[in-house]
PDB file of N, CA and C in Angstrom:
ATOM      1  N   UNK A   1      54.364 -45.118 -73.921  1.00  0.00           N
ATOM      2  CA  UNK A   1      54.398 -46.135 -74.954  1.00  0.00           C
ATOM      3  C   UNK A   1      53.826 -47.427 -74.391  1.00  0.00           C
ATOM      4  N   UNK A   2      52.654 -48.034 -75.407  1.00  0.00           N
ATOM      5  CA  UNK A   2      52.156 -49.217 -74.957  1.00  0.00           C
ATOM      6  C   UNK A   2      52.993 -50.399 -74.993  1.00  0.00           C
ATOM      7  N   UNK A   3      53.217 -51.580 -74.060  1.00  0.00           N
ATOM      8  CA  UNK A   3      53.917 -53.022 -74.615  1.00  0.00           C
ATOM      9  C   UNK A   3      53.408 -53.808 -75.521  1.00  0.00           C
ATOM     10  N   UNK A   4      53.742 -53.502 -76.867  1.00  0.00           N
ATOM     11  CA  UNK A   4      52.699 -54.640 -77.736  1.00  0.00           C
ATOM     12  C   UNK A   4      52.675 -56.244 -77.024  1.00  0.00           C
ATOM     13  N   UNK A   5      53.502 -56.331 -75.719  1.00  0.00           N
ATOM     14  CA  UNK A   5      53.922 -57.599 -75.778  1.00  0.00           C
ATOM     15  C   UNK A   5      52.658 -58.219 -74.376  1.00  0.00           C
ATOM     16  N   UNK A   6      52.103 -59.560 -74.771  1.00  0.00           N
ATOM     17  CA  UNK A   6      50.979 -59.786 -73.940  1.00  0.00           C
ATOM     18  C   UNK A   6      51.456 -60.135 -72.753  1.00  0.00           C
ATOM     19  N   UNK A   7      50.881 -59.424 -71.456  1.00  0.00           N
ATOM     20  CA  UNK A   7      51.446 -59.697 -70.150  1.00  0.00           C
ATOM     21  C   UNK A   7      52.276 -59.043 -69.703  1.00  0.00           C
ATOM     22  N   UNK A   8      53.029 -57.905 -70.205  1.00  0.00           N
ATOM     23  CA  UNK A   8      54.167 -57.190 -70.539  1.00  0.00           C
ATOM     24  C   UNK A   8      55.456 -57.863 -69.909  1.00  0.00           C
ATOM     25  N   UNK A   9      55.464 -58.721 -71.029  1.00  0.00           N
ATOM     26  CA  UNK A   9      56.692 -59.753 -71.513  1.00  0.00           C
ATOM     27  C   UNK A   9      57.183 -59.005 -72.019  1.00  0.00           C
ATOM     28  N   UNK A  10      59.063 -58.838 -71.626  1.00  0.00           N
ATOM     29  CA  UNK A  10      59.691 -57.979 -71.982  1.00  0.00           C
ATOM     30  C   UNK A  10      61.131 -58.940 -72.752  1.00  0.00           C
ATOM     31  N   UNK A  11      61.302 -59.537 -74.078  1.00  0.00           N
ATOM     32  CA  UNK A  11      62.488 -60.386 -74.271  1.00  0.00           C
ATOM     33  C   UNK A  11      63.885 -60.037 -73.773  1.00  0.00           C
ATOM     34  N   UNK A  12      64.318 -60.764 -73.423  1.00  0.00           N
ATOM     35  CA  UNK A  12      65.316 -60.833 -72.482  1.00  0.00           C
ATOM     36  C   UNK A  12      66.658 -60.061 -73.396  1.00  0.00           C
ATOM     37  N   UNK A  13      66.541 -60.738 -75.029  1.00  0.00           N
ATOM     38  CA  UNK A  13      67.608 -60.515 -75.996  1.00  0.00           C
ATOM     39  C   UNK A  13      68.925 -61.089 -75.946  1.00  0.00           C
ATOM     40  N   UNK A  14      69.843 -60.958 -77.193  1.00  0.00           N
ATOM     41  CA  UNK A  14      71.153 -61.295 -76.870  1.00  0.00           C
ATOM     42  C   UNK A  14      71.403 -62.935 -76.651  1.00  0.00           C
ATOM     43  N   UNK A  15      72.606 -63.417 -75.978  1.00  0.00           N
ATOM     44  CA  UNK A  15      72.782 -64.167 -75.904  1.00  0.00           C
ATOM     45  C   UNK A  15      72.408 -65.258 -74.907  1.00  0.00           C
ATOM     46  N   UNK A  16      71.755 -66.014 -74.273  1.00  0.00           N
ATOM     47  CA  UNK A  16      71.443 -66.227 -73.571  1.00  0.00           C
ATOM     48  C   UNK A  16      72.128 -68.020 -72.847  1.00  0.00           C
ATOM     49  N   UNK A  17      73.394 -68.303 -73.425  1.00  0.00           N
ATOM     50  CA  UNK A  17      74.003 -69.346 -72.721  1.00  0.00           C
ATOM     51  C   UNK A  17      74.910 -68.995 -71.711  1.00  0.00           C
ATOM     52  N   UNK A  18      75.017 -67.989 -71.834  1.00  0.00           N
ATOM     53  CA  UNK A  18      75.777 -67.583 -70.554  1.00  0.00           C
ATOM     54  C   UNK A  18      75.173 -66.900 -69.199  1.00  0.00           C
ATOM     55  N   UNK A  19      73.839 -67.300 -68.996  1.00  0.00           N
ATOM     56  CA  UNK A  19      73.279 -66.886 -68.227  1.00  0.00           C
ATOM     57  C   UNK A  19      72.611 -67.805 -66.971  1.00  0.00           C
ATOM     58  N   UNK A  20      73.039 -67.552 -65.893  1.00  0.00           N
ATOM     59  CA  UNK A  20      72.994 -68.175 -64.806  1.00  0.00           C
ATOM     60  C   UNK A  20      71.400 -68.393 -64.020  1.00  0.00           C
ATOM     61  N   UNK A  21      70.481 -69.277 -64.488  1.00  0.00           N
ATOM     62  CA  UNK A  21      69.091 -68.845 -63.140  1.00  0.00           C
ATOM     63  C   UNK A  21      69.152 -69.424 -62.219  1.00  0.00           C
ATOM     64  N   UNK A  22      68.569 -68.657 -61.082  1.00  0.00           N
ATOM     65  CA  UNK A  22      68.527 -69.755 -59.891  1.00  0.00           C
ATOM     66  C   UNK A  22      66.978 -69.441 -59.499  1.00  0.00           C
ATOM     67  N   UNK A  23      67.144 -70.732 -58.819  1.00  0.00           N
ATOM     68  CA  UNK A  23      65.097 -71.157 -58.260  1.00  0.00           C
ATOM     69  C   UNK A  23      64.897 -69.676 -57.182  1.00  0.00           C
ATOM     70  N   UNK A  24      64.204 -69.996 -57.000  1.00  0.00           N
ATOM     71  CA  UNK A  24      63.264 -68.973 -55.638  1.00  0.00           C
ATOM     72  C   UNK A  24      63.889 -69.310 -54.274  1.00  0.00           C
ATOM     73  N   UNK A  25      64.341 -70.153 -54.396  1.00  0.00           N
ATOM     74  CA  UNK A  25      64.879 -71.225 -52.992  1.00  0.00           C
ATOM     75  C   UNK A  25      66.674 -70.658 -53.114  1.00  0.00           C
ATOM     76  N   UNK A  26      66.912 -70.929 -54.061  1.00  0.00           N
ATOM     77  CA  UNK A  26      68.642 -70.237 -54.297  1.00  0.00           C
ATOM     78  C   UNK A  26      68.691 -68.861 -53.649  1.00  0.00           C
ATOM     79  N   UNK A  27      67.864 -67.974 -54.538  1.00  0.00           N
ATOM     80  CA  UNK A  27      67.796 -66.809 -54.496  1.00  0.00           C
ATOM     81  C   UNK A  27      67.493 -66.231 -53.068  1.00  0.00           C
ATOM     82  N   UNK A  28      66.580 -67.015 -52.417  1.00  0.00           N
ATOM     83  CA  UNK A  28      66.517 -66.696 -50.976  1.00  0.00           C
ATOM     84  C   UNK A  28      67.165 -67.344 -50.054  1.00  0.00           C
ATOM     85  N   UNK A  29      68.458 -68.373 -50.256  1.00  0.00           N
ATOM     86  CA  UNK A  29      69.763 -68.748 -49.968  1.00  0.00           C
ATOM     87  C   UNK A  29      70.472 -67.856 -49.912  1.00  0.00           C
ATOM     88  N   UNK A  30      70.832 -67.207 -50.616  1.00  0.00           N
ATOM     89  CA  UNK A  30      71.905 -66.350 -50.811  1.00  0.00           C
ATOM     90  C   UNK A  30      71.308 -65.121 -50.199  1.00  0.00           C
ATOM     91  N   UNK A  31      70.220 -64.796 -50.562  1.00  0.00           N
ATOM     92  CA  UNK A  31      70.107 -63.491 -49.643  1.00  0.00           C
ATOM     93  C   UNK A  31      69.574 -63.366 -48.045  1.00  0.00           C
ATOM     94  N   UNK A  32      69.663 -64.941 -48.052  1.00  0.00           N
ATOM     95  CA  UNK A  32      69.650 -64.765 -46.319  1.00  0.00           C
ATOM     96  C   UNK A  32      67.668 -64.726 -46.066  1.00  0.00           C
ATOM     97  N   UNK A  33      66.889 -64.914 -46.409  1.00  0.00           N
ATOM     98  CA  UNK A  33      65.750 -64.716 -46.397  1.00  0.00           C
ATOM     99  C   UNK A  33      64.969 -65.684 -46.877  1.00  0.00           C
ATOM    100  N   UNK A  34      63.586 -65.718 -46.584  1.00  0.00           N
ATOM    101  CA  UNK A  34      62.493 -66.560 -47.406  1.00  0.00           C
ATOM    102  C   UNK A  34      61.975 -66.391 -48.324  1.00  0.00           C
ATOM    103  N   UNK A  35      61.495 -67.337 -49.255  1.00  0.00           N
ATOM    104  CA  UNK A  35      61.497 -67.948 -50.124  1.00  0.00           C
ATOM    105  C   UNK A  35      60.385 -66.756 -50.783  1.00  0.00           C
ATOM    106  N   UNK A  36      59.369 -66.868 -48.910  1.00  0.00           N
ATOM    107  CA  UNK A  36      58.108 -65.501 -49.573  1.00  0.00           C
ATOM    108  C   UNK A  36      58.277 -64.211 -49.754  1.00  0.00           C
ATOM    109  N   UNK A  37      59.964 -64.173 -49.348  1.00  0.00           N
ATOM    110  CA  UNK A  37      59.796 -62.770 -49.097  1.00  0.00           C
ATOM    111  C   UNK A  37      60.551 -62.727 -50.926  1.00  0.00           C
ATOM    112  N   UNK A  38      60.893 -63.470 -51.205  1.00  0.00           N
ATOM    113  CA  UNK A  38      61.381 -63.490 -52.767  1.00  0.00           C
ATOM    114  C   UNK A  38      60.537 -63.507 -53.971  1.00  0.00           C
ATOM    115  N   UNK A  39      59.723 -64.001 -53.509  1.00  0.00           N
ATOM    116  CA  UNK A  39      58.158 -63.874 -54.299  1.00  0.00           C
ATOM    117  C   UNK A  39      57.596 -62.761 -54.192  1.00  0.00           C
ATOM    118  N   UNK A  40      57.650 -61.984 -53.145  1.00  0.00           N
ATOM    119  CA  UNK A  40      57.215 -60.277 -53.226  1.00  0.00           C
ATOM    120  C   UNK A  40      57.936 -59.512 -53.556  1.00  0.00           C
ATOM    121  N   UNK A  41      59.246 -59.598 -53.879  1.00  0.00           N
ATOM    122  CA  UNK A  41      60.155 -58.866 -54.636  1.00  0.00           C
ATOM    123  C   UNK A  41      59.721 -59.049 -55.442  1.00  0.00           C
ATOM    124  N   UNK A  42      59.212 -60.598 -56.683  1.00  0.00           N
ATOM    125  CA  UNK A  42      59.038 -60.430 -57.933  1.00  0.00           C
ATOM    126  C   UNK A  42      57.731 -59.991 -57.957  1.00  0.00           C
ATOM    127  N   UNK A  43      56.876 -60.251 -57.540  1.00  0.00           N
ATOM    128  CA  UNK A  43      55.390 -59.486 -57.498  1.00  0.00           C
ATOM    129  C   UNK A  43      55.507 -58.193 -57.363  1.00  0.00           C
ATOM    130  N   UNK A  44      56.226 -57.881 -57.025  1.00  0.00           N
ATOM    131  CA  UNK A  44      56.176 -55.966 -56.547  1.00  0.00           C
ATOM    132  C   UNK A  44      57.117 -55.925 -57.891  1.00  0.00           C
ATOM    133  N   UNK A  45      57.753 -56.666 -58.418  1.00  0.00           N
ATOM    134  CA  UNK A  45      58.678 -56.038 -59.797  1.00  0.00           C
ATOM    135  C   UNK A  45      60.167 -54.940 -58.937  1.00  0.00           C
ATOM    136  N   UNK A  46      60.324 -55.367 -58.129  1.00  0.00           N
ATOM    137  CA  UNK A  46      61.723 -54.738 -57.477  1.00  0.00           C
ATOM    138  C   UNK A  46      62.596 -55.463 -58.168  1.00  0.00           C
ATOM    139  N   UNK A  47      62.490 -56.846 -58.250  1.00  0.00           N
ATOM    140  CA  UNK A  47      63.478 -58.178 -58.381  1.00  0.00           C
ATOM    141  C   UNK A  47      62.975 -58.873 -60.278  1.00  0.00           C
ATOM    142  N   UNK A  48      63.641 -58.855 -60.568  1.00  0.00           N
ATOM    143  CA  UNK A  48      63.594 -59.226 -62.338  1.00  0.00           C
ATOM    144  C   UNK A  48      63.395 -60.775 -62.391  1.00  0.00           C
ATOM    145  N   UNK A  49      62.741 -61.576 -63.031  1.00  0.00           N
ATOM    146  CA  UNK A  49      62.304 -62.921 -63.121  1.00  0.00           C
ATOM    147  C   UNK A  49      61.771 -63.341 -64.110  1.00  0.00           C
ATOM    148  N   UNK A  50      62.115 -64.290 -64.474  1.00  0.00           N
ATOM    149  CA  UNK A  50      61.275 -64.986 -65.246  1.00  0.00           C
ATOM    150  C   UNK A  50      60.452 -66.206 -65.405  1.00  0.00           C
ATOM    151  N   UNK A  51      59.528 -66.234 -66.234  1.00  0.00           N
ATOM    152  CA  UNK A  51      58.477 -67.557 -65.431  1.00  0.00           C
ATOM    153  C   UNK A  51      58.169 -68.734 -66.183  1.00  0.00           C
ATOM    154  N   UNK A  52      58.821 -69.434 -65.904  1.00  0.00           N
ATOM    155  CA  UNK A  52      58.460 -70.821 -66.559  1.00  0.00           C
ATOM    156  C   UNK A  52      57.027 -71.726 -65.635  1.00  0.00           C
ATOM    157  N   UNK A  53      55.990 -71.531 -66.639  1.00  0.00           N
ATOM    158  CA  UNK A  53      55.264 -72.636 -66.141  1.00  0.00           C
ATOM    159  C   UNK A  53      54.493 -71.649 -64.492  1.00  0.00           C
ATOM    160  N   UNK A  54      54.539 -72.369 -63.807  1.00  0.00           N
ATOM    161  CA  UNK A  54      54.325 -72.222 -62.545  1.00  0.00           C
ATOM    162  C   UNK A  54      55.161 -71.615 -61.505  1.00  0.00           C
ATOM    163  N   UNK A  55      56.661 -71.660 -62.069  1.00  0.00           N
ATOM    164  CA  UNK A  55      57.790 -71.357 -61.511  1.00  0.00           C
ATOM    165  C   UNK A  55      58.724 -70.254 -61.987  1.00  0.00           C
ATOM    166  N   UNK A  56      59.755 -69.766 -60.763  1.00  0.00           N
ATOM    167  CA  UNK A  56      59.915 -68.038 -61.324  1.00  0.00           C
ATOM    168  C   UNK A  56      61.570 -69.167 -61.416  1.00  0.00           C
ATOM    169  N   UNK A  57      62.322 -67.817 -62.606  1.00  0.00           N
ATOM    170  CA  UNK A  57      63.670 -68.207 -62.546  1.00  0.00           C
ATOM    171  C   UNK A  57      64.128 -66.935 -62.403  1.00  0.00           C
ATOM    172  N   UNK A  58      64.826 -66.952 -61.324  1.00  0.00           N
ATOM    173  CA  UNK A  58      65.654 -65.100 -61.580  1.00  0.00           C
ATOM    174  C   UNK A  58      67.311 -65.467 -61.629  1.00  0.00           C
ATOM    175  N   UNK A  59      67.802 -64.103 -62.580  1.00  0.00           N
ATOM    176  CA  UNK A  59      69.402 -64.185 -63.575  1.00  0.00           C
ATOM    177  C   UNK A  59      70.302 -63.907 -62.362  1.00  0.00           C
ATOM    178  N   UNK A  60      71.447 -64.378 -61.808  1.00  0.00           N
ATOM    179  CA  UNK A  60      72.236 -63.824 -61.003  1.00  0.00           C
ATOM    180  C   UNK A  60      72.834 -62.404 -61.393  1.00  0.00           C
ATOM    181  N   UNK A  61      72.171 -62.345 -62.397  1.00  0.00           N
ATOM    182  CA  UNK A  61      72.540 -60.368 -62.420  1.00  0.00           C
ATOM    183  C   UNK A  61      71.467 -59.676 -62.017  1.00  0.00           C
ATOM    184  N   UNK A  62      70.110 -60.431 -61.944  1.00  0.00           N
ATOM    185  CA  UNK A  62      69.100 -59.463 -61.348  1.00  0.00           C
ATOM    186  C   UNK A  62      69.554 -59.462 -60.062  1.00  0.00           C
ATOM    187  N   UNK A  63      69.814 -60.526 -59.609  1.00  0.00           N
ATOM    188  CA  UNK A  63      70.151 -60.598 -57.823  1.00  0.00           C
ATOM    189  C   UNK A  63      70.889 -59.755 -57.701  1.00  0.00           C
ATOM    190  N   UNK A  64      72.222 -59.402 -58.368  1.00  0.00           N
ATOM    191  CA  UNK A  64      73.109 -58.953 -58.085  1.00  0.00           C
ATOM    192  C   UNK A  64      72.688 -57.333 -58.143  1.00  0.00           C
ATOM    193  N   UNK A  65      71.976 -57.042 -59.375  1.00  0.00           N
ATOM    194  CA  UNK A  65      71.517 -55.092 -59.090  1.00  0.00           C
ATOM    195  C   UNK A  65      70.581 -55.570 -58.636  1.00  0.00           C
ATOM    196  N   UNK A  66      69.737 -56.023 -58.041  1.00  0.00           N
ATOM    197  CA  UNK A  66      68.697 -55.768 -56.914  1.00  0.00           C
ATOM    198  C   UNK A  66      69.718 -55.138 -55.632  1.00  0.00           C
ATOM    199  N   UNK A  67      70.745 -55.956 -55.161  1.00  0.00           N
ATOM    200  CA  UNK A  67      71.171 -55.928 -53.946  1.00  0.00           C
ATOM    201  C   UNK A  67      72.589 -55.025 -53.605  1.00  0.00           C
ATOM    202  N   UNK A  68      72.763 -54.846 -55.243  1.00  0.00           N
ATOM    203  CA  UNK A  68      73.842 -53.460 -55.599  1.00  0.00           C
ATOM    204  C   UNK A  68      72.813 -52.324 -55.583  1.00  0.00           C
ATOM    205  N   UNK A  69      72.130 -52.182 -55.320  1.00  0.00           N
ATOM    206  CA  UNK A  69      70.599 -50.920 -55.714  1.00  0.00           C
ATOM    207  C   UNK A  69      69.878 -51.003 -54.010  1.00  0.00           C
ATOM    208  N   UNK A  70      69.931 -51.949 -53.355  1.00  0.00           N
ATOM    209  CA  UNK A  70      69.655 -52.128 -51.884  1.00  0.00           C
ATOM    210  C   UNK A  70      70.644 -51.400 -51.294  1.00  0.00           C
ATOM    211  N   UNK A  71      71.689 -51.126 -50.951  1.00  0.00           N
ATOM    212  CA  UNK A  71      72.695 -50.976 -50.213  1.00  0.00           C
ATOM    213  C   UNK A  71      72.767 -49.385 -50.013  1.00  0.00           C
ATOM    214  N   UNK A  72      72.746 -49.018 -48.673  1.00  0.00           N
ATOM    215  CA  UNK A  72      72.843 -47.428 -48.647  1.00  0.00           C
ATOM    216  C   UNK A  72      73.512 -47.346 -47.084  1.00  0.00           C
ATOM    217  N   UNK A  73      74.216 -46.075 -47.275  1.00  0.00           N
ATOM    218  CA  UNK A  73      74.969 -45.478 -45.964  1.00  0.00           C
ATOM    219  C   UNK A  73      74.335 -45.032 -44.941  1.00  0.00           C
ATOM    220  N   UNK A  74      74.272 -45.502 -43.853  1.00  0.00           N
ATOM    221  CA  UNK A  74      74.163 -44.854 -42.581  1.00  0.00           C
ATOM    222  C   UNK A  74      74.907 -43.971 -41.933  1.00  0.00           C
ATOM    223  N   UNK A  75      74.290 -43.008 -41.021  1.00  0.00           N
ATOM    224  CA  UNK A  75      74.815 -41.729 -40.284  1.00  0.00           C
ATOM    225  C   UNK A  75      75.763 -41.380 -40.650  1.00  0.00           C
TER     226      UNK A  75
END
């Protein structure tokens, strides 16, 4: 199925005041990492974002299943 939507802009839906973004700089606060390496998460589409302008905003629930979806058992 094609995205009628240009850029494949996907609407977010629902309610949206209860939703938390944080900058590129937050997001790679909290996960312990740089800023670039947060920008290739959203470029590679691992990490969910959205883009205002020039600038990405990602939902503390993408962070959160990105890094609930990262996590795996050793030996």
């Amino acid at each position: 199925m094609v995205d009628p939507s240009p850029g494949g802009v996907r609407p977010i839906g629902g309610n949206l005041s209860n939703v938390n973004f944080l900058t590129v700089a937050e997001v790679a606060a909290v996960m312990r990492v740089s800023k670039m390496s947060v920008y290739r998460l959203i470029h590679a589409g691992e990490l969910e974002a959205v883009r205002f302008g020039r600038s990405f905003r990602v939902t503390e629930k993408a962070v959160d299943a990105y890094l609930k979806g990262s996590y795996y058992e050793t030996g």
